[in-house]
PDB file of N, CA and C in Angstrom:
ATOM      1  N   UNK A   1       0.843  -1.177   0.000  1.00  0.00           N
ATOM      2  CA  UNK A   1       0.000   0.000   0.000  1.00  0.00           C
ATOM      3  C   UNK A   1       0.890   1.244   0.000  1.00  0.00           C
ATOM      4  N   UNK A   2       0.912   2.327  -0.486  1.00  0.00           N
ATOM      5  CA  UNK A   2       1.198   3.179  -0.968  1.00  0.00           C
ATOM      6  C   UNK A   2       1.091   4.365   0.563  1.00  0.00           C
ATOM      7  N   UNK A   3       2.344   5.232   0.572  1.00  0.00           N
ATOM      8  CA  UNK A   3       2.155   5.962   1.481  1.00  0.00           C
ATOM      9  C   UNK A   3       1.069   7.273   2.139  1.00  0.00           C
ATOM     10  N   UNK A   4       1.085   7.509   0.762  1.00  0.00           N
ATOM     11  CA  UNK A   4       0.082   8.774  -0.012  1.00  0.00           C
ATOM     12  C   UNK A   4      -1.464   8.256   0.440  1.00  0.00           C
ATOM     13  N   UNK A   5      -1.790   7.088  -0.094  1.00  0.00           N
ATOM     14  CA  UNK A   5      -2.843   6.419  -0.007  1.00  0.00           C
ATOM     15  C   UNK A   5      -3.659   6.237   1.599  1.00  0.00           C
ATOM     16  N   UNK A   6      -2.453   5.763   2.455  1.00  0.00           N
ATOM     17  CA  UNK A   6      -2.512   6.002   3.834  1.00  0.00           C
ATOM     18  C   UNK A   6      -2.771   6.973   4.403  1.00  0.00           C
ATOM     19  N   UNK A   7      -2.090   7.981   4.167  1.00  0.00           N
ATOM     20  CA  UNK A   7      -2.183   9.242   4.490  1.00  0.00           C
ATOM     21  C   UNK A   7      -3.590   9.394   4.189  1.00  0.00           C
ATOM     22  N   UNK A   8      -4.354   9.672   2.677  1.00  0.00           N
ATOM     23  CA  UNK A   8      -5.301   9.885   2.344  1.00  0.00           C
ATOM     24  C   UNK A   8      -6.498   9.164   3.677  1.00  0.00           C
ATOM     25  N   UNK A   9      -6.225   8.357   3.185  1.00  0.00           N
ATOM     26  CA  UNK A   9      -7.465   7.116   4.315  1.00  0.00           C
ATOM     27  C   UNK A   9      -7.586   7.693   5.357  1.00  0.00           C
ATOM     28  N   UNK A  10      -6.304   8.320   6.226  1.00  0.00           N
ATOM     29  CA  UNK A  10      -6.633   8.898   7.339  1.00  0.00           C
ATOM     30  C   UNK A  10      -6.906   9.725   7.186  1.00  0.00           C
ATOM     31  N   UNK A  11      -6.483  10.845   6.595  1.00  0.00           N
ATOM     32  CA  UNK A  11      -7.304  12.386   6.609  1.00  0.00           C
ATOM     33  C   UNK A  11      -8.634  12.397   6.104  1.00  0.00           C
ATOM     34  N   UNK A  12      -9.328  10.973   5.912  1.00  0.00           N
ATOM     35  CA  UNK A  12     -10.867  10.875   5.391  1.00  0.00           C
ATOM     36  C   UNK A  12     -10.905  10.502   6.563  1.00  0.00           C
ATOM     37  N   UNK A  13     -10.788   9.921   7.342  1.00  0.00           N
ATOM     38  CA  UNK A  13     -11.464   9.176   8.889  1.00  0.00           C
ATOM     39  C   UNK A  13     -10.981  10.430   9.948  1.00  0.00           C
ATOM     40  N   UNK A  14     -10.348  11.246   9.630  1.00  0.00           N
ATOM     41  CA  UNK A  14     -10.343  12.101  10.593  1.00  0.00           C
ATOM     42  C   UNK A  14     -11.182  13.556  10.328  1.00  0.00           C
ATOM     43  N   UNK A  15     -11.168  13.506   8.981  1.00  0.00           N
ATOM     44  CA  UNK A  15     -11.998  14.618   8.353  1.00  0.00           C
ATOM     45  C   UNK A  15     -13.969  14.276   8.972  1.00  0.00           C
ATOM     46  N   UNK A  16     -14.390  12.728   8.723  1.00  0.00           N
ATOM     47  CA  UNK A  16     -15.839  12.463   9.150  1.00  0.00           C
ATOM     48  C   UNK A  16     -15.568  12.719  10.539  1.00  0.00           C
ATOM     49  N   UNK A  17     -14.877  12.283  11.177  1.00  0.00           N
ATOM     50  CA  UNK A  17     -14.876  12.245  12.926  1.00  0.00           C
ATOM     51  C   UNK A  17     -15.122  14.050  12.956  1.00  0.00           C
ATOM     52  N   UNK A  18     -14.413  14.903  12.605  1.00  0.00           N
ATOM     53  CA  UNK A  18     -14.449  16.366  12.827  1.00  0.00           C
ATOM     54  C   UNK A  18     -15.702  16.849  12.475  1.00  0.00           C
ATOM     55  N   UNK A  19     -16.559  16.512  11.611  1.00  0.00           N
ATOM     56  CA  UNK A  19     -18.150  16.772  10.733  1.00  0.00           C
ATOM     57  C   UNK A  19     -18.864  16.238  11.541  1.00  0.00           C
ATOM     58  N   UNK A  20     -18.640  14.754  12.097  1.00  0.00           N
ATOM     59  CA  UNK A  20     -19.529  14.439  13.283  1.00  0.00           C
ATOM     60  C   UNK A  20     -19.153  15.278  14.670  1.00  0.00           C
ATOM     61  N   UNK A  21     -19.008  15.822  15.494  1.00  0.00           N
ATOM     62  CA  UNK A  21     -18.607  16.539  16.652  1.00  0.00           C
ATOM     63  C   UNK A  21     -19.238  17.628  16.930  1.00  0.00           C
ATOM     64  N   UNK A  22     -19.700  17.464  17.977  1.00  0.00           N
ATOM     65  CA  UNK A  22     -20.796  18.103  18.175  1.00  0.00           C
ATOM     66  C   UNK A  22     -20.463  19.767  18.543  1.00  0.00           C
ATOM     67  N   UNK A  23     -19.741  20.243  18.557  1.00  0.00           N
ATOM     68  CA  UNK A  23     -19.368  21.537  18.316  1.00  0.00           C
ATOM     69  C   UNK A  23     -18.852  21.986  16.851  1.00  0.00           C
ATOM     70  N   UNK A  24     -19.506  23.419  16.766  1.00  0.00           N
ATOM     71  CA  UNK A  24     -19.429  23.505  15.394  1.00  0.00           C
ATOM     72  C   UNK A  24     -17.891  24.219  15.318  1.00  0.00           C
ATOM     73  N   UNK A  25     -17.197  23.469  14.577  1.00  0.00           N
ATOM     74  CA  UNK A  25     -15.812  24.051  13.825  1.00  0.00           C
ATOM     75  C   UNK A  25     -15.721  24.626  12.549  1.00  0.00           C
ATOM     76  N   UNK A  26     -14.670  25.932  12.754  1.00  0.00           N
ATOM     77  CA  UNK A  26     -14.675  26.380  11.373  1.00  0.00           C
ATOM     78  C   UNK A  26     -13.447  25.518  10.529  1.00  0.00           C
ATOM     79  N   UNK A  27     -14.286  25.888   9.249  1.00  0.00           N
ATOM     80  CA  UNK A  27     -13.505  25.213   7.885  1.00  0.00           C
ATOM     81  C   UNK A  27     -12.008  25.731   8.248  1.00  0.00           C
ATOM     82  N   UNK A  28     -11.598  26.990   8.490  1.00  0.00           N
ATOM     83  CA  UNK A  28     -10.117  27.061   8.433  1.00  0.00           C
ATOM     84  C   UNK A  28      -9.359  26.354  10.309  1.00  0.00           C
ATOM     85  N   UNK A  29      -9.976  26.498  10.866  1.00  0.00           N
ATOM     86  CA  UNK A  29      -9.440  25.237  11.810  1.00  0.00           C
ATOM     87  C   UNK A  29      -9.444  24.002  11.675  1.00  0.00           C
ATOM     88  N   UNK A  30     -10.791  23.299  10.768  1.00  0.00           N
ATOM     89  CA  UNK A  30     -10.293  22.021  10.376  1.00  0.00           C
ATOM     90  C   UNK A  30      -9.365  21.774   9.395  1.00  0.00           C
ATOM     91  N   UNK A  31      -9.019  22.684   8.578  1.00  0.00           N
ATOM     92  CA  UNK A  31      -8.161  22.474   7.633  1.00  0.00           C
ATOM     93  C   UNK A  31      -7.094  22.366   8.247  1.00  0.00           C
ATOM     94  N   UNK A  32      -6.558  23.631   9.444  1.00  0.00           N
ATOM     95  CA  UNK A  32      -5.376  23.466  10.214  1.00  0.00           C
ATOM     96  C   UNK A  32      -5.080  22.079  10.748  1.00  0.00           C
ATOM     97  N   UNK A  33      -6.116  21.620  11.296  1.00  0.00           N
ATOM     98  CA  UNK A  33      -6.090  20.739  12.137  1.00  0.00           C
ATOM     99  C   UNK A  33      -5.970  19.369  11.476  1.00  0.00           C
ATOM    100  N   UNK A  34      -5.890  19.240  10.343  1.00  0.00           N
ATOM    101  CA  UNK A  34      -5.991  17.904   9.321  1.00  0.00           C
ATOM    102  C   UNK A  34      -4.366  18.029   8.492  1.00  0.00           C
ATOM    103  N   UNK A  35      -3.923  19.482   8.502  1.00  0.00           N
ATOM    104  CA  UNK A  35      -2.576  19.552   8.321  1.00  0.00           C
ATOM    105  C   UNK A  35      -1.328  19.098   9.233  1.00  0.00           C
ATOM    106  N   UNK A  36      -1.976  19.146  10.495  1.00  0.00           N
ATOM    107  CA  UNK A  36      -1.105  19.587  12.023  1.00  0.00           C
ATOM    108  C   UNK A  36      -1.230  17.987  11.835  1.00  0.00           C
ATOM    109  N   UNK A  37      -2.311  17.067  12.017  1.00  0.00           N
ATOM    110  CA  UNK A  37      -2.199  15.799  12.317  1.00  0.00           C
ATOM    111  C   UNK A  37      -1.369  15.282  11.020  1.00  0.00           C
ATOM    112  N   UNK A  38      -1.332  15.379   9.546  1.00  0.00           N
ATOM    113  CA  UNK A  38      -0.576  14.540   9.006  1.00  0.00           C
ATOM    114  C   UNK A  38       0.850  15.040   9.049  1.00  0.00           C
ATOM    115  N   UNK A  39       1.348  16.488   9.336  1.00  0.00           N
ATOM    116  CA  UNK A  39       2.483  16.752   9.910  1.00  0.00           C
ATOM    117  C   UNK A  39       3.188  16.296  11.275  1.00  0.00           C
ATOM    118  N   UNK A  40       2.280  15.545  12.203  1.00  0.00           N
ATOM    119  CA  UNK A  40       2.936  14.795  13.501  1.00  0.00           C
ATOM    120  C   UNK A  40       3.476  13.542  13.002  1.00  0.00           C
ATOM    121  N   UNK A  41       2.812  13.022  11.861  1.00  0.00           N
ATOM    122  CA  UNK A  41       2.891  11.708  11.114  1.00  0.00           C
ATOM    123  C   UNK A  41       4.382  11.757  10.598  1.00  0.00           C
ATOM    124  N   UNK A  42       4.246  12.981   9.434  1.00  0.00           N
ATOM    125  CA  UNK A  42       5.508  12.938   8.934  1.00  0.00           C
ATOM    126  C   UNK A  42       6.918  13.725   9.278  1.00  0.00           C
ATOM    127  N   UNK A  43       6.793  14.504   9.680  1.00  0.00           N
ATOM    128  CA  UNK A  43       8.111  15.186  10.436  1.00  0.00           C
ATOM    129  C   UNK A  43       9.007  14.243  11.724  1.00  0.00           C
ATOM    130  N   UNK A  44      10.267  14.260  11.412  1.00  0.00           N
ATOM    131  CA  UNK A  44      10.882  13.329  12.185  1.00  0.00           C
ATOM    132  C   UNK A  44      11.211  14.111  13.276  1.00  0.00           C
ATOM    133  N   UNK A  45      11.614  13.690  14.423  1.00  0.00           N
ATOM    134  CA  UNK A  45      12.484  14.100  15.871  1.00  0.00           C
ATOM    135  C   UNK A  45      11.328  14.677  16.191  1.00  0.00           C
ATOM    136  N   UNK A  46      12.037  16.031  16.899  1.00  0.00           N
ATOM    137  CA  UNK A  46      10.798  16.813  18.148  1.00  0.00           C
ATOM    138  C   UNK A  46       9.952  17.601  17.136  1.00  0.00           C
ATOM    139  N   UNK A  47       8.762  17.515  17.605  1.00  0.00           N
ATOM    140  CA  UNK A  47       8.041  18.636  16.800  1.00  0.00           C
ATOM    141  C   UNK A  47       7.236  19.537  17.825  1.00  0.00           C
ATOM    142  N   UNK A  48       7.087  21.105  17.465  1.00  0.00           N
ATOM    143  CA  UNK A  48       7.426  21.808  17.985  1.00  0.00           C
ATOM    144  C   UNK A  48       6.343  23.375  17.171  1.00  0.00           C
ATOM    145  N   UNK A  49       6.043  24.067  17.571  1.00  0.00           N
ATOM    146  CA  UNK A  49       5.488  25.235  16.383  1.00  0.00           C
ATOM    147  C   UNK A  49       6.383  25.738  15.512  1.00  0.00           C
ATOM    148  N   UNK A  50       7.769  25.431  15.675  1.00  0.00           N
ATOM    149  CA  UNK A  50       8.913  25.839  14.830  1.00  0.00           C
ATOM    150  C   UNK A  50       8.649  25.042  13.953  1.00  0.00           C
ATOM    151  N   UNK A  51       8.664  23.655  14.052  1.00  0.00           N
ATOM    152  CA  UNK A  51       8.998  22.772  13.055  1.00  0.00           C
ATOM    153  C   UNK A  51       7.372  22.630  11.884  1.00  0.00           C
ATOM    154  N   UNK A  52       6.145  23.048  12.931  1.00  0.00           N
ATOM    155  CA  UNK A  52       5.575  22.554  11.921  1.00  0.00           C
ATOM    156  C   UNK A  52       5.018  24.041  10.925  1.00  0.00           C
ATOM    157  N   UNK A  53       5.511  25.470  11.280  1.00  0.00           N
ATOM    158  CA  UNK A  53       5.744  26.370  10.345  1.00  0.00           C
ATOM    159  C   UNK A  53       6.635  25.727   9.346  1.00  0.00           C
ATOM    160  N   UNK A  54       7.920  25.382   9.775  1.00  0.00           N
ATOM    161  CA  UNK A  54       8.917  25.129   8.625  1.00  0.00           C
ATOM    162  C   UNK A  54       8.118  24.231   7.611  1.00  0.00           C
ATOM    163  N   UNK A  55       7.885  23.098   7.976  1.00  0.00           N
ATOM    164  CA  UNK A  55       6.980  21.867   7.208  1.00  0.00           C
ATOM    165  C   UNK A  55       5.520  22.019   6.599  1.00  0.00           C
ATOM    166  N   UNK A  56       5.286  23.076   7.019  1.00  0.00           N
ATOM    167  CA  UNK A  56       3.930  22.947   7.203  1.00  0.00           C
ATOM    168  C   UNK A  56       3.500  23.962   6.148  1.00  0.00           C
ATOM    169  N   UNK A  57       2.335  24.528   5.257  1.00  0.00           N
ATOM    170  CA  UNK A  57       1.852  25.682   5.003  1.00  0.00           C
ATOM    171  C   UNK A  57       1.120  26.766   5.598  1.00  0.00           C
ATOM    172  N   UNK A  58       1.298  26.597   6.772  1.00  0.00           N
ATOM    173  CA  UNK A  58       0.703  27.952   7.548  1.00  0.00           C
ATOM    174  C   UNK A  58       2.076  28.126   8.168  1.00  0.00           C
ATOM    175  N   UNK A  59       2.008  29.696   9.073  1.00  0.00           N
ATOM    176  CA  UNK A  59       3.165  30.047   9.892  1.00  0.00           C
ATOM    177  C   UNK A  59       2.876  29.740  11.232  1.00  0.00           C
ATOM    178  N   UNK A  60       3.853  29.919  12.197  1.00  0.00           N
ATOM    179  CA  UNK A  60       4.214  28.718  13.073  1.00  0.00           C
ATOM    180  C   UNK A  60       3.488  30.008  13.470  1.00  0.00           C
ATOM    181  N   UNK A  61       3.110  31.199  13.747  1.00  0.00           N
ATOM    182  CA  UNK A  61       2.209  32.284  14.683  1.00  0.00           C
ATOM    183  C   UNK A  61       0.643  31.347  14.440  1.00  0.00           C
ATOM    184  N   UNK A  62       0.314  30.957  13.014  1.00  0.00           N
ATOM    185  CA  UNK A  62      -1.216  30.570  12.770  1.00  0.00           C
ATOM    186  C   UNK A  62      -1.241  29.321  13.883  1.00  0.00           C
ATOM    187  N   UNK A  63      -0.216  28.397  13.957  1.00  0.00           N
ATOM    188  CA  UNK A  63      -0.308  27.084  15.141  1.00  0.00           C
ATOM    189  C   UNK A  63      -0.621  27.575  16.210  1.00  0.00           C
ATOM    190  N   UNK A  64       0.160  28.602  16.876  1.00  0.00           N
ATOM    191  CA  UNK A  64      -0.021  29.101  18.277  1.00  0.00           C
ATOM    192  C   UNK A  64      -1.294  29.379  18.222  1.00  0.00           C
ATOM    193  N   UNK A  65      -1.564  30.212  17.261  1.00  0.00           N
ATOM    194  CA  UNK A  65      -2.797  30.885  17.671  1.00  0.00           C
ATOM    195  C   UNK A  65      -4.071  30.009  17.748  1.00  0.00           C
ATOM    196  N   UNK A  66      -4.274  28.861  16.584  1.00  0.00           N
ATOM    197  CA  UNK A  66      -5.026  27.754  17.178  1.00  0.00           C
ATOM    198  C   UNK A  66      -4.641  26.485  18.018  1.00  0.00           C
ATOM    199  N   UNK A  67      -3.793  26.680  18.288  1.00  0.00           N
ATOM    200  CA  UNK A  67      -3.828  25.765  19.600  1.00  0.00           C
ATOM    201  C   UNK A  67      -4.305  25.960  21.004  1.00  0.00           C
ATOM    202  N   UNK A  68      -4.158  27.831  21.096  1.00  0.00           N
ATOM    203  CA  UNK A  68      -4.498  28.141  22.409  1.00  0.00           C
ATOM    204  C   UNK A  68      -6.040  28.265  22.603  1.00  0.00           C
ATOM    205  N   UNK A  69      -6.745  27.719  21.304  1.00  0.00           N
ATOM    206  CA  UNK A  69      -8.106  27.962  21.337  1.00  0.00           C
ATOM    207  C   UNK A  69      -8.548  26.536  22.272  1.00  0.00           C
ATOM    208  N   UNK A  70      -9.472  26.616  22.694  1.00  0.00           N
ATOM    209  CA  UNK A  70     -10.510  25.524  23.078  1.00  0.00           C
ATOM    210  C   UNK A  70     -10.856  24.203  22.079  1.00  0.00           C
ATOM    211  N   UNK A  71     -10.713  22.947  22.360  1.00  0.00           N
ATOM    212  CA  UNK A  71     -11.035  21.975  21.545  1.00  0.00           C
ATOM    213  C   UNK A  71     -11.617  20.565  22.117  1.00  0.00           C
ATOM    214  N   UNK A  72     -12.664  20.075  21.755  1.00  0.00           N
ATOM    215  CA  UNK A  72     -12.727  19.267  22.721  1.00  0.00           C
ATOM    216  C   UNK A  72     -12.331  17.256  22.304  1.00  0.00           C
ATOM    217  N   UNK A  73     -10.899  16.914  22.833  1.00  0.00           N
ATOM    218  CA  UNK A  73     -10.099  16.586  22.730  1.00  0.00           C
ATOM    219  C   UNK A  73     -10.693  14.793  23.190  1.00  0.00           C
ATOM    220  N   UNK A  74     -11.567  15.066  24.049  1.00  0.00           N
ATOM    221  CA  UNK A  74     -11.764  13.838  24.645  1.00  0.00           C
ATOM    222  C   UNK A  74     -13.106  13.313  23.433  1.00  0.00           C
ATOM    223  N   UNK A  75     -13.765  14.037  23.409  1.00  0.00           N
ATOM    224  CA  UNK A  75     -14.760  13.699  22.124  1.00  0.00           C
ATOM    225  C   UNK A  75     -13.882  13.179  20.843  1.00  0.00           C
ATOM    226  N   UNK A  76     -13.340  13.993  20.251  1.00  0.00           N
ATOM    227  CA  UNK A  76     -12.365  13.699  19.141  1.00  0.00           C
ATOM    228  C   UNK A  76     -11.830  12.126  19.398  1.00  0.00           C
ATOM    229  N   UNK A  77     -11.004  11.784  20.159  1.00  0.00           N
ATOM    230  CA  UNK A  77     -10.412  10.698  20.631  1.00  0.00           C
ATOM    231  C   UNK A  77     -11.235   9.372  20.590  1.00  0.00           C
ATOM    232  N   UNK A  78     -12.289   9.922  21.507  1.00  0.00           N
ATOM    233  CA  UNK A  78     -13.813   8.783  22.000  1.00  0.00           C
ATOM    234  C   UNK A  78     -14.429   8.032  20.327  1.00  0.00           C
ATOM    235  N   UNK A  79     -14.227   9.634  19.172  1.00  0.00           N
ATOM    236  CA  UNK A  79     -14.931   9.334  18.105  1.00  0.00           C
ATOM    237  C   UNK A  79     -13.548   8.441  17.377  1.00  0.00           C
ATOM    238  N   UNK A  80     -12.840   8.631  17.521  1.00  0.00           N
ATOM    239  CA  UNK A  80     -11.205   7.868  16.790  1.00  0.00           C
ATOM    240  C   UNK A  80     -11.603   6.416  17.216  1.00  0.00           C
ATOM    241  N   UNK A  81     -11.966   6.102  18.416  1.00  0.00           N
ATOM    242  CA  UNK A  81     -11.855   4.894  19.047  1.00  0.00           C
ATOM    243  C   UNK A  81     -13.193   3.851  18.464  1.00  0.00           C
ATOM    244  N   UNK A  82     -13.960   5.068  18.568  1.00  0.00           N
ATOM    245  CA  UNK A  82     -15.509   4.272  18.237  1.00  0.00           C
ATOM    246  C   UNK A  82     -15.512   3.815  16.369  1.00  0.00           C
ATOM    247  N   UNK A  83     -14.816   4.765  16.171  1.00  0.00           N
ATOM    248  CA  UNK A  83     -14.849   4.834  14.036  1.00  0.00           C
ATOM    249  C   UNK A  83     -14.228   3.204  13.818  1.00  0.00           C
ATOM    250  N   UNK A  84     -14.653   2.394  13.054  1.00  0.00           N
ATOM    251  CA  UNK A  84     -14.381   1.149  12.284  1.00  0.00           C
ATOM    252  C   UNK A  84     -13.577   1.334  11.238  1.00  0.00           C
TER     253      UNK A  84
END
């Protein structure tokens, strides 16, 4: 199986989990947030808001700034666990 392909598969199972959740998210935080997760995937060693500006297409100020937002983390997870 193909790496790309993987990748894909997950950013579809993480993309429905985010559409199901019962708080409404905006389109440009899920987009962040579907970048940030396949960038933990692929960036090697520590990662960091440095690293995932460098790697990433947003700037490492746009990470800070949604990370310090509110998210609810345990739902997200609960829905990861429950998804087939």
């Amino acid at each position: 199986m193909k790496r790309t392909s993987i990748l894909n598969q997950y950013k579809g199972i993480c993309s429905d989990i985010l559409s199901e959740m019962t708080t409404k998210l905006r389109k440009s935080f899920k987009t962040l947030f579907m970048e940030t997760l396949i960038l933990y995937i692929v960036i090697p060693g520590r990662i960091n808001f440095l690293q995932l500006g460098r790697y990433g297409r947003s700037c490492e100020q746009r990470f800070r700034q949604n990370f310090s937002k509110d998210f609810d983390w345990l739902e997200f997870n609960l829905k990861m666990l429950i998804n087939k």
